[in-house]
N, C-alpha and C. Protein backbone atom coordinates (compact mmCIF):
# COMPACT_ATOMS: atom_id res chain seq x y z
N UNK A 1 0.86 -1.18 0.00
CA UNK A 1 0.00 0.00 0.00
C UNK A 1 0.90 1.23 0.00
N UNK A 2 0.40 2.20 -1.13
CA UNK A 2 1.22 3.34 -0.66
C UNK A 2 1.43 4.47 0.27
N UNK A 3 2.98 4.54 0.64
CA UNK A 3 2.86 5.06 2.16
C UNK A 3 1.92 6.71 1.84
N UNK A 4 2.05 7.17 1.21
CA UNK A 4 1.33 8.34 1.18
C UNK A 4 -0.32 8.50 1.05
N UNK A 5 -0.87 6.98 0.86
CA UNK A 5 -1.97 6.82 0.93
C UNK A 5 -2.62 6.98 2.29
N UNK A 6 -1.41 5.70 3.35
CA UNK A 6 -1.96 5.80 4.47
C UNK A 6 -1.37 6.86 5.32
N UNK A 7 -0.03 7.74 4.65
CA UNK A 7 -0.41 9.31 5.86
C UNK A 7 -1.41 10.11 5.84
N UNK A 8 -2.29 9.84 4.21
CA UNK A 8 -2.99 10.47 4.03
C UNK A 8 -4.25 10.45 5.13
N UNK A 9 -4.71 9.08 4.72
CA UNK A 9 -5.61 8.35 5.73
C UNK A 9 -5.56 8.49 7.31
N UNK A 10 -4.55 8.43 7.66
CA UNK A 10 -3.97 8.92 9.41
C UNK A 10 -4.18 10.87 9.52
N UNK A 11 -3.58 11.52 8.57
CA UNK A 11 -4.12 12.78 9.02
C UNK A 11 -5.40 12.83 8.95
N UNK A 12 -6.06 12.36 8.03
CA UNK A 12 -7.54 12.58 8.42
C UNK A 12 -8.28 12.00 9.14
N UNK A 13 -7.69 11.09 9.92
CA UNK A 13 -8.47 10.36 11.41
C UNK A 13 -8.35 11.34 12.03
N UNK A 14 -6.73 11.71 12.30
CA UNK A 14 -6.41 12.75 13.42
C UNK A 14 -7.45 13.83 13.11
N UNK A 15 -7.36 14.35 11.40
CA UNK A 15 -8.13 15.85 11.93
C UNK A 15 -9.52 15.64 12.40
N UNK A 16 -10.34 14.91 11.94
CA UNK A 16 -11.19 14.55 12.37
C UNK A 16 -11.70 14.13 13.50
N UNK A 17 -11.02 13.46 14.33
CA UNK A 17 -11.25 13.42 15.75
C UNK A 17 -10.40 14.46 16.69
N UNK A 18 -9.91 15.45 15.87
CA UNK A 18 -9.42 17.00 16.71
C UNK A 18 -10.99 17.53 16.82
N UNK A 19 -11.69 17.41 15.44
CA UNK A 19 -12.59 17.78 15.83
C UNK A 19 -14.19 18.03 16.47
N UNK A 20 -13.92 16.48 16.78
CA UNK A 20 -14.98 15.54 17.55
C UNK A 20 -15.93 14.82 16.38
N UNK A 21 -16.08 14.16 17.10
CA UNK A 21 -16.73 13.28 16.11
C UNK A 21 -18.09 11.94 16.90
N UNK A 22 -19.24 11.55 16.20
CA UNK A 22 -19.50 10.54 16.84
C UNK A 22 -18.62 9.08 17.03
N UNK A 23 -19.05 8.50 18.14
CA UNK A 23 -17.83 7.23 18.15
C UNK A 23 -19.17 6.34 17.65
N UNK A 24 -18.02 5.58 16.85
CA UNK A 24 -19.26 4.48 15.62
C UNK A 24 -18.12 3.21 16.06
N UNK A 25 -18.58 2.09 16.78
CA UNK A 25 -18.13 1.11 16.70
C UNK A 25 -17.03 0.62 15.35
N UNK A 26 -17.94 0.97 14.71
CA UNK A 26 -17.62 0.23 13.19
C UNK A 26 -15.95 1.22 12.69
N UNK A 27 -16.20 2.32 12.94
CA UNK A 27 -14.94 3.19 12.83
C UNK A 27 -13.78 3.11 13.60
N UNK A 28 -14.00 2.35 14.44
CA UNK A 28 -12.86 2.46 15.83
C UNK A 28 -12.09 1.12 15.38
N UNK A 29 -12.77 0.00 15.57
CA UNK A 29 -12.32 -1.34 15.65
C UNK A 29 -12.03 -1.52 13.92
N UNK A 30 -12.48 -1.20 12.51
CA UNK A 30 -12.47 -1.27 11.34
C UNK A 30 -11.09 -1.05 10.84
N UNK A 31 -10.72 0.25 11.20
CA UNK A 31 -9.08 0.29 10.40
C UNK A 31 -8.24 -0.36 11.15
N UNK A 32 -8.13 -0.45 12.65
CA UNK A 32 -6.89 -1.45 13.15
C UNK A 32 -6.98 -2.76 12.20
N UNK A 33 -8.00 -3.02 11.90
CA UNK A 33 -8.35 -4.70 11.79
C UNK A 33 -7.59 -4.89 10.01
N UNK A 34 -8.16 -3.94 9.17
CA UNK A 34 -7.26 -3.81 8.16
C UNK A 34 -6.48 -3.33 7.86
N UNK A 35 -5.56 -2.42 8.50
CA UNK A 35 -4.30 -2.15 8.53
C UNK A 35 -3.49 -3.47 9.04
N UNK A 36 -3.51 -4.07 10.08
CA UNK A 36 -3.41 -5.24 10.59
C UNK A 36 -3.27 -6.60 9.38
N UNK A 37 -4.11 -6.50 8.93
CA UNK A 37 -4.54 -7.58 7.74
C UNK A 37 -3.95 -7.50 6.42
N UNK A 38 -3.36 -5.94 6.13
CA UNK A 38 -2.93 -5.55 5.23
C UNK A 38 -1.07 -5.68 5.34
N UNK A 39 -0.80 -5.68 6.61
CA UNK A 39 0.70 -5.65 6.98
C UNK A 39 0.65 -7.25 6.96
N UNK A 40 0.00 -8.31 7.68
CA UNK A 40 0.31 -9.86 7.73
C UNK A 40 -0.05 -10.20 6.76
N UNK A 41 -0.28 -9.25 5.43
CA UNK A 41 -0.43 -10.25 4.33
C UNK A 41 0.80 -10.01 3.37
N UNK A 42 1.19 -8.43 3.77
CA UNK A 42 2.75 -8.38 3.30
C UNK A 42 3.85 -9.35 4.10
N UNK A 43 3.77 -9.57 4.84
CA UNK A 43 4.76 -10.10 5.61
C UNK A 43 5.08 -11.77 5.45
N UNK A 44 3.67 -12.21 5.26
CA UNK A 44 3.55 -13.34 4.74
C UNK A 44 3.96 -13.73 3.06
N UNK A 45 4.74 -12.88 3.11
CA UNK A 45 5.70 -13.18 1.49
C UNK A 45 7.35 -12.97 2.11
N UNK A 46 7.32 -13.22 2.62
CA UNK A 46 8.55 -12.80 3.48
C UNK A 46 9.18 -14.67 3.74
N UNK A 47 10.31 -14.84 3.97
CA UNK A 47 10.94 -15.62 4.84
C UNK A 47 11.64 -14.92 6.28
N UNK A 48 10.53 -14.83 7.34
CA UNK A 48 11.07 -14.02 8.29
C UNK A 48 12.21 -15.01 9.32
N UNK A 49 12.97 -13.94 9.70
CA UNK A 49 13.92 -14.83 10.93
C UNK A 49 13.67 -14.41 11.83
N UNK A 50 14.21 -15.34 13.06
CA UNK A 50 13.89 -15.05 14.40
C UNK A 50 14.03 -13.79 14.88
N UNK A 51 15.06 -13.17 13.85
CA UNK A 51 15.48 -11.30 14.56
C UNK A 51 14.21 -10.60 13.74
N UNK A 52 13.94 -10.87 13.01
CA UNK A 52 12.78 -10.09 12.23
C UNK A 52 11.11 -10.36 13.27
N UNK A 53 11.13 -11.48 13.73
CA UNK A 53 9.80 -11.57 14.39
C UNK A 53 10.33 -10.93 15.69
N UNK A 54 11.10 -10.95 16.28
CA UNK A 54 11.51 -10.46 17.69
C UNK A 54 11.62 -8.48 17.22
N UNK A 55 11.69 -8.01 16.64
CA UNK A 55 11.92 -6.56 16.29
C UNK A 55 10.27 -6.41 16.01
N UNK A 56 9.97 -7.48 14.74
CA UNK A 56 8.14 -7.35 15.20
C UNK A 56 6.90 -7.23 16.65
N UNK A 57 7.54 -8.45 16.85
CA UNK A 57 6.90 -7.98 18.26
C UNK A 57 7.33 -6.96 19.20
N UNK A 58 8.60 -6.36 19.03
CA UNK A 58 8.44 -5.05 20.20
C UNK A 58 7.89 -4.05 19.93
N UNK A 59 8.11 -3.79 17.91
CA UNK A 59 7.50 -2.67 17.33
C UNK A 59 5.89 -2.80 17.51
N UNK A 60 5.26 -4.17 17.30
CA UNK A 60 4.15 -4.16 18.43
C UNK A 60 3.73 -3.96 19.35
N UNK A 61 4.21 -4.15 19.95
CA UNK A 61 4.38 -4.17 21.63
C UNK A 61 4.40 -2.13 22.37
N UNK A 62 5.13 -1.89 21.26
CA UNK A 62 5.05 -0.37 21.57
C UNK A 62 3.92 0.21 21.25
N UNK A 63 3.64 -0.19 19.63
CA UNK A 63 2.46 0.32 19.23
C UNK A 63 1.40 0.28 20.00
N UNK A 64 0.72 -0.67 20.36
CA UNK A 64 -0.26 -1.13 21.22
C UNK A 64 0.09 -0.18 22.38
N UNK A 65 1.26 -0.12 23.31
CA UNK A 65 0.72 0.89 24.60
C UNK A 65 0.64 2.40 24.18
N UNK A 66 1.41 2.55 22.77
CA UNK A 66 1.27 3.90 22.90
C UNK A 66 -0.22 4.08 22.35
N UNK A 67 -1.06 3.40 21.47
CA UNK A 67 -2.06 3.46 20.97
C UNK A 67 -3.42 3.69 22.40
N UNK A 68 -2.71 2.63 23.61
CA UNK A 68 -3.41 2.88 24.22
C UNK A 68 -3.60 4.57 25.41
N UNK A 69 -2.04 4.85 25.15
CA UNK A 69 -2.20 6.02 25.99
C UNK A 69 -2.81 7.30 25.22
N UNK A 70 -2.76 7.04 23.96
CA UNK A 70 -3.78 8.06 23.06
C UNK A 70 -4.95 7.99 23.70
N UNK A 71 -6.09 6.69 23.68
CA UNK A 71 -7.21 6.91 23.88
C UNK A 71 -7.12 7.07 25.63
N UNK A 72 -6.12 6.94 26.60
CA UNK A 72 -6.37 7.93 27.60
C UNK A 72 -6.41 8.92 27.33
N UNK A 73 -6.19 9.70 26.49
CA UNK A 73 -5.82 11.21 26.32
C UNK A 73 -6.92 11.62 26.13
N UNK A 74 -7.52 10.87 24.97
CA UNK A 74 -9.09 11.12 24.12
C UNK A 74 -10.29 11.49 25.44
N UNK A 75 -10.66 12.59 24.81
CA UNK A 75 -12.39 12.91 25.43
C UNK A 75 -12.88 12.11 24.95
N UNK A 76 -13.78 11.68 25.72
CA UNK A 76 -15.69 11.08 25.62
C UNK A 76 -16.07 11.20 25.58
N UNK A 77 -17.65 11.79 25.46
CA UNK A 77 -18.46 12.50 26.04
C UNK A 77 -19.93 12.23 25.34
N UNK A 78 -21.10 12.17 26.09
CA UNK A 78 -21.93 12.16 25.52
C UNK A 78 -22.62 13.29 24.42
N UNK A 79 -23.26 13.39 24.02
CA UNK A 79 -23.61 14.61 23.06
C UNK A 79 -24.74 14.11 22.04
N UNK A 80 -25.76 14.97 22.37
CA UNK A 80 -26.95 14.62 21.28
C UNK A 80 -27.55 12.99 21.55
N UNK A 81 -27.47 12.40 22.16
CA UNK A 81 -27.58 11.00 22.67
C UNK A 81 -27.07 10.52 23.05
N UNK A 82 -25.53 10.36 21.79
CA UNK A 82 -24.89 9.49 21.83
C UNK A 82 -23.37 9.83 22.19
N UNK A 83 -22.34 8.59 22.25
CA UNK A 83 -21.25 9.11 22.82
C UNK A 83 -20.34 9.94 21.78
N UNK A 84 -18.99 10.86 21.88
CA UNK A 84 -18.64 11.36 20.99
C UNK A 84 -17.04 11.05 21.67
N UNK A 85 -16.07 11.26 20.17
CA UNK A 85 -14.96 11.32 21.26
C UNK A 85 -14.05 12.56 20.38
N UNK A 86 -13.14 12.89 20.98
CA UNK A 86 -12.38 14.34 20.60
C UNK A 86 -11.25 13.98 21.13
N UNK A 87 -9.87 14.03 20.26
CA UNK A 87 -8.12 14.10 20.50
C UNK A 87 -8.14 15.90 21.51
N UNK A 88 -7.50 15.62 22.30
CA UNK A 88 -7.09 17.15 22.63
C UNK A 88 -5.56 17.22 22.19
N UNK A 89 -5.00 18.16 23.02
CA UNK A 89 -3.56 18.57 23.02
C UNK A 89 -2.41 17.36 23.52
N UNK A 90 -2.85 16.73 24.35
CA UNK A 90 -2.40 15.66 25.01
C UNK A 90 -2.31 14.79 23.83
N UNK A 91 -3.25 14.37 23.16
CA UNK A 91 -2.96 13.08 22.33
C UNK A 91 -2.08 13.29 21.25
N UNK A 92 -2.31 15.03 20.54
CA UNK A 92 -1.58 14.78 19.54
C UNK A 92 0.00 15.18 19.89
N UNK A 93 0.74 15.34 21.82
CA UNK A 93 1.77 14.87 22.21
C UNK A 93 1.96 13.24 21.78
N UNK A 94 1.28 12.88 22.47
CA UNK A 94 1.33 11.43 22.23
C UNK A 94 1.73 10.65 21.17
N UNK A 95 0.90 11.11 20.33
CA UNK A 95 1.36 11.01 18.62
C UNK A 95 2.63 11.25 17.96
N UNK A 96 3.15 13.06 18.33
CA UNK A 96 3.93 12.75 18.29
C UNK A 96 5.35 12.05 18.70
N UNK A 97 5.13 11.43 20.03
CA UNK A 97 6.05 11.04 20.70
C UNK A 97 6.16 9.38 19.88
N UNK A 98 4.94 9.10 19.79
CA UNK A 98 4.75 7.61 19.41
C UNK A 98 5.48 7.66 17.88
N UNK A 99 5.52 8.56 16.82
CA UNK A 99 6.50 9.04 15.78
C UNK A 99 8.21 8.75 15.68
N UNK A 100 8.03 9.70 17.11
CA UNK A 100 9.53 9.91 17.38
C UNK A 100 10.12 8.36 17.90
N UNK A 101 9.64 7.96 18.56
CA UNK A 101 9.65 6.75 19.80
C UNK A 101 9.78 5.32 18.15
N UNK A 102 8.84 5.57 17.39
CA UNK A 102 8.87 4.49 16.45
C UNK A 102 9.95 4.56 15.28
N UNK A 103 10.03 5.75 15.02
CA UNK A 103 11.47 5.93 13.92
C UNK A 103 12.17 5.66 14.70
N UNK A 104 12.84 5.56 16.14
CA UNK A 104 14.33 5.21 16.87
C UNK A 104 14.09 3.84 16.77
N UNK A 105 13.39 3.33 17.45
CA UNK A 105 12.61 1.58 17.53
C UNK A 105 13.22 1.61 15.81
N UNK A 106 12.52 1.47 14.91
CA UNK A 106 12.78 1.09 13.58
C UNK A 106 14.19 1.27 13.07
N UNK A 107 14.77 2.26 13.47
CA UNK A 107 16.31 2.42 13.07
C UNK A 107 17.12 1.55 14.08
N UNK A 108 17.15 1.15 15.57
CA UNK A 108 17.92 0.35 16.10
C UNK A 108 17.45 -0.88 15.79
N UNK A 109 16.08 -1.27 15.26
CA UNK A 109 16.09 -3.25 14.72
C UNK A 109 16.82 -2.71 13.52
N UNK A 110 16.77 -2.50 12.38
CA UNK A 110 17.34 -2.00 11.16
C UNK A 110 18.83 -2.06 11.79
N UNK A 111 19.91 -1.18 12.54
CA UNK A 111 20.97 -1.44 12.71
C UNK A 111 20.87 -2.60 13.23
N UNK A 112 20.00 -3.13 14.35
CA UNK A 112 20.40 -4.70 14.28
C UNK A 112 20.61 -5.78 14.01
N UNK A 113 20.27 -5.55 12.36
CA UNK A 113 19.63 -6.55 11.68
C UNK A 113 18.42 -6.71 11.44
N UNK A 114 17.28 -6.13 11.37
CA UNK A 114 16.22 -6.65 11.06
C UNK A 114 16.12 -5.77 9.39
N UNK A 115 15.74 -6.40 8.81
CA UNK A 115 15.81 -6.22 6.94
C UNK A 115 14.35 -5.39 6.87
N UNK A 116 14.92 -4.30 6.48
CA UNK A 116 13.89 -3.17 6.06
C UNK A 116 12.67 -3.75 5.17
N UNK A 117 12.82 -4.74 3.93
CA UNK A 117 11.50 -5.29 3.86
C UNK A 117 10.47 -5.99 5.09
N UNK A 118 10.78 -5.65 6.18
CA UNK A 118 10.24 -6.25 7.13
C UNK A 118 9.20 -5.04 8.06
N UNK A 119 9.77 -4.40 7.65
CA UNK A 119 9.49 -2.80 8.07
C UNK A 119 7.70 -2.86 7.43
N UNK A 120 7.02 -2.49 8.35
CA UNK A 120 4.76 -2.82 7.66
C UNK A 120 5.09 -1.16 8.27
N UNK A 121 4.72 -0.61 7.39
CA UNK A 121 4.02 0.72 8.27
C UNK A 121 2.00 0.41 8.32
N UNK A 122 1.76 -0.09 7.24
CA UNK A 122 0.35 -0.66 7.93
C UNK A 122 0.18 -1.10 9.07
N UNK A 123 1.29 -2.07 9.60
CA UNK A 123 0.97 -2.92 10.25
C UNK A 123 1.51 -1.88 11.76
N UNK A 124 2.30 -1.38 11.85
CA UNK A 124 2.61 -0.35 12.93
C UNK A 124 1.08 0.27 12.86
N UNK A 125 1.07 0.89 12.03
CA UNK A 125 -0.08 2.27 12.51
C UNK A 125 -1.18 1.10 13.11
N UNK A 126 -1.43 0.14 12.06
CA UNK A 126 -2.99 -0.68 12.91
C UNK A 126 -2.90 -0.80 13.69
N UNK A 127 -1.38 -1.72 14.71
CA UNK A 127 -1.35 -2.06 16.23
C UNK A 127 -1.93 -0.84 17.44
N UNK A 128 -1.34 0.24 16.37
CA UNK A 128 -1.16 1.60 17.35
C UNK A 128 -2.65 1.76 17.58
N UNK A 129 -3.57 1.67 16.46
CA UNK A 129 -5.28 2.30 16.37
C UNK A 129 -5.61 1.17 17.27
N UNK A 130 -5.28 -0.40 16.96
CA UNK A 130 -5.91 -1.45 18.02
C UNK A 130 -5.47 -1.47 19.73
N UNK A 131 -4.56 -0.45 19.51
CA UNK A 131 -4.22 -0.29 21.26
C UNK A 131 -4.86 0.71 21.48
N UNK A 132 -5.50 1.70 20.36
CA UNK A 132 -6.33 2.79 21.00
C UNK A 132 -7.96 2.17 21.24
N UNK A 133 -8.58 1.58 19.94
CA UNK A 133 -9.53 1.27 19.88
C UNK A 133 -9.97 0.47 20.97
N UNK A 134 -9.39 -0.73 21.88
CA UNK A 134 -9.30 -1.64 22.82
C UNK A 134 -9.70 -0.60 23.92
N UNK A 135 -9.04 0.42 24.36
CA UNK A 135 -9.40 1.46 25.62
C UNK A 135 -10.40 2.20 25.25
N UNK A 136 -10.48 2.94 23.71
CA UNK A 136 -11.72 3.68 23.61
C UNK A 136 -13.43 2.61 23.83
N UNK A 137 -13.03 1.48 23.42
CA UNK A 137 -14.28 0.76 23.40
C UNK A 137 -14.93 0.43 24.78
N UNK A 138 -13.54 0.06 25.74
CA UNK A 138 -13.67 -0.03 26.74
C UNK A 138 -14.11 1.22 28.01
N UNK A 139 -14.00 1.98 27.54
CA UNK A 139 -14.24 3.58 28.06
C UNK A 139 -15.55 3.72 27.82
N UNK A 140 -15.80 3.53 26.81
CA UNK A 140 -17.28 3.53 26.11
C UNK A 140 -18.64 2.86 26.69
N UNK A 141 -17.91 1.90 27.71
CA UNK A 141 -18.54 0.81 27.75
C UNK A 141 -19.63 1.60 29.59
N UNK A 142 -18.17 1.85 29.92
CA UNK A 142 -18.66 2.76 30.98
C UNK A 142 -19.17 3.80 30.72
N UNK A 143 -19.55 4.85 29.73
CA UNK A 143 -20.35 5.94 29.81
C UNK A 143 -21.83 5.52 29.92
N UNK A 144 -22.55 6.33 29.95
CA UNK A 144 -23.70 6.82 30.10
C UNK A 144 -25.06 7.06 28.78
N UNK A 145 -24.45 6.80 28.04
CA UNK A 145 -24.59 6.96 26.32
C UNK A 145 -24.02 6.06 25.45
N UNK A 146 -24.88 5.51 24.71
CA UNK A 146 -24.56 4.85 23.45
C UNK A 146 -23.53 4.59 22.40
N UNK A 147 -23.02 4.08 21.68
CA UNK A 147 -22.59 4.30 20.92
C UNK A 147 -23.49 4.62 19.26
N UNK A 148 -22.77 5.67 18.66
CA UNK A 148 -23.89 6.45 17.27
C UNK A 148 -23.99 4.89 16.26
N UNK A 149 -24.74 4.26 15.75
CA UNK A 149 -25.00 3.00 15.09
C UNK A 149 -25.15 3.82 13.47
């Protein structure tokens, strides 16, 4: 997939939930799942080695908490019925830290050996949305309001 497709696609989550938005099940849990699906199907042309799955899973492993400290960041809130959620200032720290934090991660497996075809930026950004989506859903669960169907 081309990478400029999906920065494209990522700024406009972000701007869009800068500027609130209803939370739709279907929107939250939907792109982790194919970004996700879209990186293990690149990868699965691969002959990976043990240093390539071990650099995978931490670049996972990061993604996912930083994904999740985004949706701490994220407002909730009910509105008009249903629930809504909004990035403040905090998340798009977060973001960028999770940037900064993932280009160093990616350049020390890369000096370590791990082979740049191994490198998913699909598959990074999905972990990151499925570590957000996992807390936003769960946040959700506790409000007071619906989710918009």
């Amino acid at each position: 997939m081309d990478v400029l497709l999906i920065a494209a696609l990522v700024v406009y989550a972000v701007a869009t939930r800068l500027a609130g938005r209803p939370l739709i099940a279907k929107d939250v849990y939907v792109p982790p799942v194919v970004l996700i699906g879209i990186g293990l199907h690149g990868l699965l042309k691969l002959d990976l080695t043990a240093l390539d799955l071990f650099w995978l899973t931490i670049t996972a492993v990061i993604g996912v908490v930083f994904g999740a400290l985004r949706a701490a960041t994220t407002r909730v809130f009910p509105k008009d019925g249903v629930l809504w959620q909004r990035y403040t200032w905090k998340t798009l720290v977060v973001w960028a830290v999770t940037f900064a934090i993932s280009f160093g991660v990616g350049a020390l497996a890369l000096a370590a050996g791990m082979r740049e075809e191994v490198r998913s930026i699909p598959l990074s950004i999905g972990v990151g949305l499925l570590g957000e989506a996992l807390v936003i859903l769960a946040r959700s669960r506790a409000a007071a309001a619906p989710l918009k169907r």
